[in-house]
Protein backbone atom coordinates (compact mmCIF):
# COMPACT_ATOMS: atom_id res chain seq x y z
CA UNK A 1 162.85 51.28 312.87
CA UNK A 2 164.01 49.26 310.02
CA UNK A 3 166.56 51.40 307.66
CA UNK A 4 165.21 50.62 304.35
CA UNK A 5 161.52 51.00 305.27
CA UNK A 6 162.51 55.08 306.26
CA UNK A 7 164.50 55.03 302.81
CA UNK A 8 161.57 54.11 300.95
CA UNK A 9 159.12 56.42 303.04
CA UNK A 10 161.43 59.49 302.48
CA UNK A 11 161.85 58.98 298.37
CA UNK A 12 158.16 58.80 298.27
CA UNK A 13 157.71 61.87 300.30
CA UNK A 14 160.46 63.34 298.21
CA UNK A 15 159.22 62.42 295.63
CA UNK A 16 155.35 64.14 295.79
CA UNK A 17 156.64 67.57 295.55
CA UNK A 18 158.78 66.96 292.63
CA UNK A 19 156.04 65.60 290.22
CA UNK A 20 153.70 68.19 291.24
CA UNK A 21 156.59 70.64 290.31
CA UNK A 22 157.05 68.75 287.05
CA UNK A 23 153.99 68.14 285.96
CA UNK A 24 151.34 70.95 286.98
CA UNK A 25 153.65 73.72 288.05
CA UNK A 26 156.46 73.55 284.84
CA UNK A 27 154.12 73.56 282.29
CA UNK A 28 152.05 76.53 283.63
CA UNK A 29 154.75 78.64 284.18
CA UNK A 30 155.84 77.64 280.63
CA UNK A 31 152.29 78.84 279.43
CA UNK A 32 152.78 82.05 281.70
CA UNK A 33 155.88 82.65 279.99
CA UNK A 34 154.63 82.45 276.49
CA UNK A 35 151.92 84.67 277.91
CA UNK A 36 154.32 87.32 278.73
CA UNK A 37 155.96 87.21 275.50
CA UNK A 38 153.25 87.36 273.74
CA UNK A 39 151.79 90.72 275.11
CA UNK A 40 155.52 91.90 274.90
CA UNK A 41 155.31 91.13 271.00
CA UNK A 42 152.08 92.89 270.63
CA UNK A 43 153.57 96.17 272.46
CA UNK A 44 156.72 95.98 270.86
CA UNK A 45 154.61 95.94 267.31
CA UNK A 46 152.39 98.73 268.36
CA UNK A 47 155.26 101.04 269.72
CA UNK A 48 156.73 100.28 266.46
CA UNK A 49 154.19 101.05 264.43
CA UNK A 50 153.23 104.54 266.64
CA UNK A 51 156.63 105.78 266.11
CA UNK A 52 156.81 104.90 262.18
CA UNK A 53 153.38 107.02 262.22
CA UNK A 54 155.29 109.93 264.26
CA UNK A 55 158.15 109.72 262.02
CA UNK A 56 156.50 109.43 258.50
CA UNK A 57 154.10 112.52 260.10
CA UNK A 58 156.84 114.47 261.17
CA UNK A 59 158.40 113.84 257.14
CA UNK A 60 154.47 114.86 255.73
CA UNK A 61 155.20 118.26 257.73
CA UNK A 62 159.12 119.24 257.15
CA UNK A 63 157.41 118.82 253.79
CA UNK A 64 154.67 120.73 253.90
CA UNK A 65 156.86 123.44 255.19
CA UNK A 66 159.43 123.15 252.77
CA UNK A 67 156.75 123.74 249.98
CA UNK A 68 154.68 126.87 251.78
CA UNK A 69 158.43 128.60 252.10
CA UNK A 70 158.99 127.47 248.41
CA UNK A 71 155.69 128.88 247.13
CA UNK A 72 156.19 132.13 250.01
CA UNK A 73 159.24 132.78 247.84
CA UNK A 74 158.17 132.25 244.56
């Protein structure tokens, strides 16, 4: 079996997997990734704004009871 003939043979063979990884698999992974992050952005911004709501709500009522013991001892 001639040397350079098996060289040639294996790079190619080599070389198969690797564009397939390159060029189909890396940019949908990429695409999954942005995926990911994009869904964690979303939650992140809804947890946020839920626990702005529970805080300014919690304010409304230390509020409220601050006034009702106000007026209770007026």
């Amino acid at each position: 079996m001639n040397y350079k003939k098996f060289m040639n043979s294996a790079w190619l063979v080599a070389a198969i997997p690797m564009l397939f990884q390159i060029v189909i698999l890396a940019p949908i992974f990429y695409l999954m990734m942005l995926y990911v992050k994009g869904i964690a952005f979303i939650f992140k911004f809804i947890t946020k704004s839920l626990w702005k709501l529970i805080l300014w709500e919690s304010e409304v009522n230390k509020r409220k009871a601050l006034e009702k013991k106000n007026d209770q001892i007026n």
